[in-house]
C-alpha atoms as a PDB file:
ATOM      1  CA  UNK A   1      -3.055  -5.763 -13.089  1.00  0.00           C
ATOM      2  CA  UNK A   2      -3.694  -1.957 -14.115  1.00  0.00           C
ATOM      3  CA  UNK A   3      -7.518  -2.562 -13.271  1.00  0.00           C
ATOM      4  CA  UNK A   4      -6.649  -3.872  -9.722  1.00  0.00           C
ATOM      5  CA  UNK A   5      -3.919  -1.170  -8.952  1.00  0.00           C
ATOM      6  CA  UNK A   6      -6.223   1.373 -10.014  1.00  0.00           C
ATOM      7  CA  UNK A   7      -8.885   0.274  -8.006  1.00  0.00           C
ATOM      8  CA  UNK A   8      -7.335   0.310  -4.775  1.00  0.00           C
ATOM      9  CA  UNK A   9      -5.772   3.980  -4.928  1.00  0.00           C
ATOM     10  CA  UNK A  10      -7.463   6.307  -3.023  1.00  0.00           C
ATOM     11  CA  UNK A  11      -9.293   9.240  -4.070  1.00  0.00           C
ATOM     12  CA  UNK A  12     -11.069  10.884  -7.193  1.00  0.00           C
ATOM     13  CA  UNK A  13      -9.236  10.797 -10.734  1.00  0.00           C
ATOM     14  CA  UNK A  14      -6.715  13.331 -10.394  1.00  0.00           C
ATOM     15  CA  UNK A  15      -5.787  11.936  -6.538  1.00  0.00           C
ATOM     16  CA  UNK A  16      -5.328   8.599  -8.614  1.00  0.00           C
ATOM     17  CA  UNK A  17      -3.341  10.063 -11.325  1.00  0.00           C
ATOM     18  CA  UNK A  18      -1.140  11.995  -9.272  1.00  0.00           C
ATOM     19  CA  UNK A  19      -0.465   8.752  -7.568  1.00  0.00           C
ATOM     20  CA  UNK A  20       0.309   6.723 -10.454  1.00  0.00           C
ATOM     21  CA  UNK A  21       2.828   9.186 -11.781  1.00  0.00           C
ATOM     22  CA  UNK A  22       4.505   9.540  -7.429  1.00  0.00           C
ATOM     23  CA  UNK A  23       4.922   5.968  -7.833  1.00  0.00           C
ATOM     24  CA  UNK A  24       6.298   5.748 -11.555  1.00  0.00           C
ATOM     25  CA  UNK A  25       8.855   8.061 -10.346  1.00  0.00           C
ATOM     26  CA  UNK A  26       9.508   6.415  -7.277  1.00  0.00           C
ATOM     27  CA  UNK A  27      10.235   3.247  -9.289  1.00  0.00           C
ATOM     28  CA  UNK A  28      12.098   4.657 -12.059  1.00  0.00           C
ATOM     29  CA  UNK A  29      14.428   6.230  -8.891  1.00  0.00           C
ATOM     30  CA  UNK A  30      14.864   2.923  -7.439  1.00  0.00           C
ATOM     31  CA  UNK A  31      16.183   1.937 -10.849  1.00  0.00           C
ATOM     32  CA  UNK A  32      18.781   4.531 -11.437  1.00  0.00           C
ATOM     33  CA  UNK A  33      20.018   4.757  -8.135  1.00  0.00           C
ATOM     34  CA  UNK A  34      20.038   0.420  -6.966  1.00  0.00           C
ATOM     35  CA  UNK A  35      18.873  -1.514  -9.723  1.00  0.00           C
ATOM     36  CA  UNK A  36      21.049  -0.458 -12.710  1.00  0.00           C
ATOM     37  CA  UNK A  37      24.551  -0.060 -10.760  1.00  0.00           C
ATOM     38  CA  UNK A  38      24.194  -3.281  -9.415  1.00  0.00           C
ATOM     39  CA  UNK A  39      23.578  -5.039 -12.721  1.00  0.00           C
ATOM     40  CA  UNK A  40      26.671  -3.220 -14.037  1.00  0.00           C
ATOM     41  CA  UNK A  41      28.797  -4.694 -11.377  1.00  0.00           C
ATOM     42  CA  UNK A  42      27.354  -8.389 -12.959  1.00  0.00           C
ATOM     43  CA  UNK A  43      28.117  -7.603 -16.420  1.00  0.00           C
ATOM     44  CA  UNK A  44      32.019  -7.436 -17.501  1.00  0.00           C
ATOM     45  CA  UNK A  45      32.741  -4.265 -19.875  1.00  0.00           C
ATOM     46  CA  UNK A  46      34.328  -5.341 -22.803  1.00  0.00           C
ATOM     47  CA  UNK A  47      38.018  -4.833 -23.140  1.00  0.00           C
ATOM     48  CA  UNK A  48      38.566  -2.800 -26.613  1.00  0.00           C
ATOM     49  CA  UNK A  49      41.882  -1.684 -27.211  1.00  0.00           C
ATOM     50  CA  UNK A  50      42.517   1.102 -29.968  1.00  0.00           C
ATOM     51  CA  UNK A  51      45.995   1.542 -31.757  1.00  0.00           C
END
């Protein structure tokens, strides 16, 4: 899979890099912001009660 994504970016090696680590951050983003907050809505806290 890392063969075939690398193939089809454009560019020389540093283009390719500078690519790889646009869309790393792009998909860690998506996680934070969408991904994560929406699983948290799915999953029930656990109620702890402290005396």
């Amino acid at each position: 899979m890392y063969g075939a994504l690398w193939r089809i970016l454009p560019g020389p090696v540093w283009v390719r890099i500078l690519l790889l680590l646009v869309l790393i951050a792009a998909v860690l983003t998506a996680c934070v912001l969408w991904i994560f907050p929406w699983i948290n809505t799915l999953t029930a806290p656990p109620e702890v009660t402290v005396e």
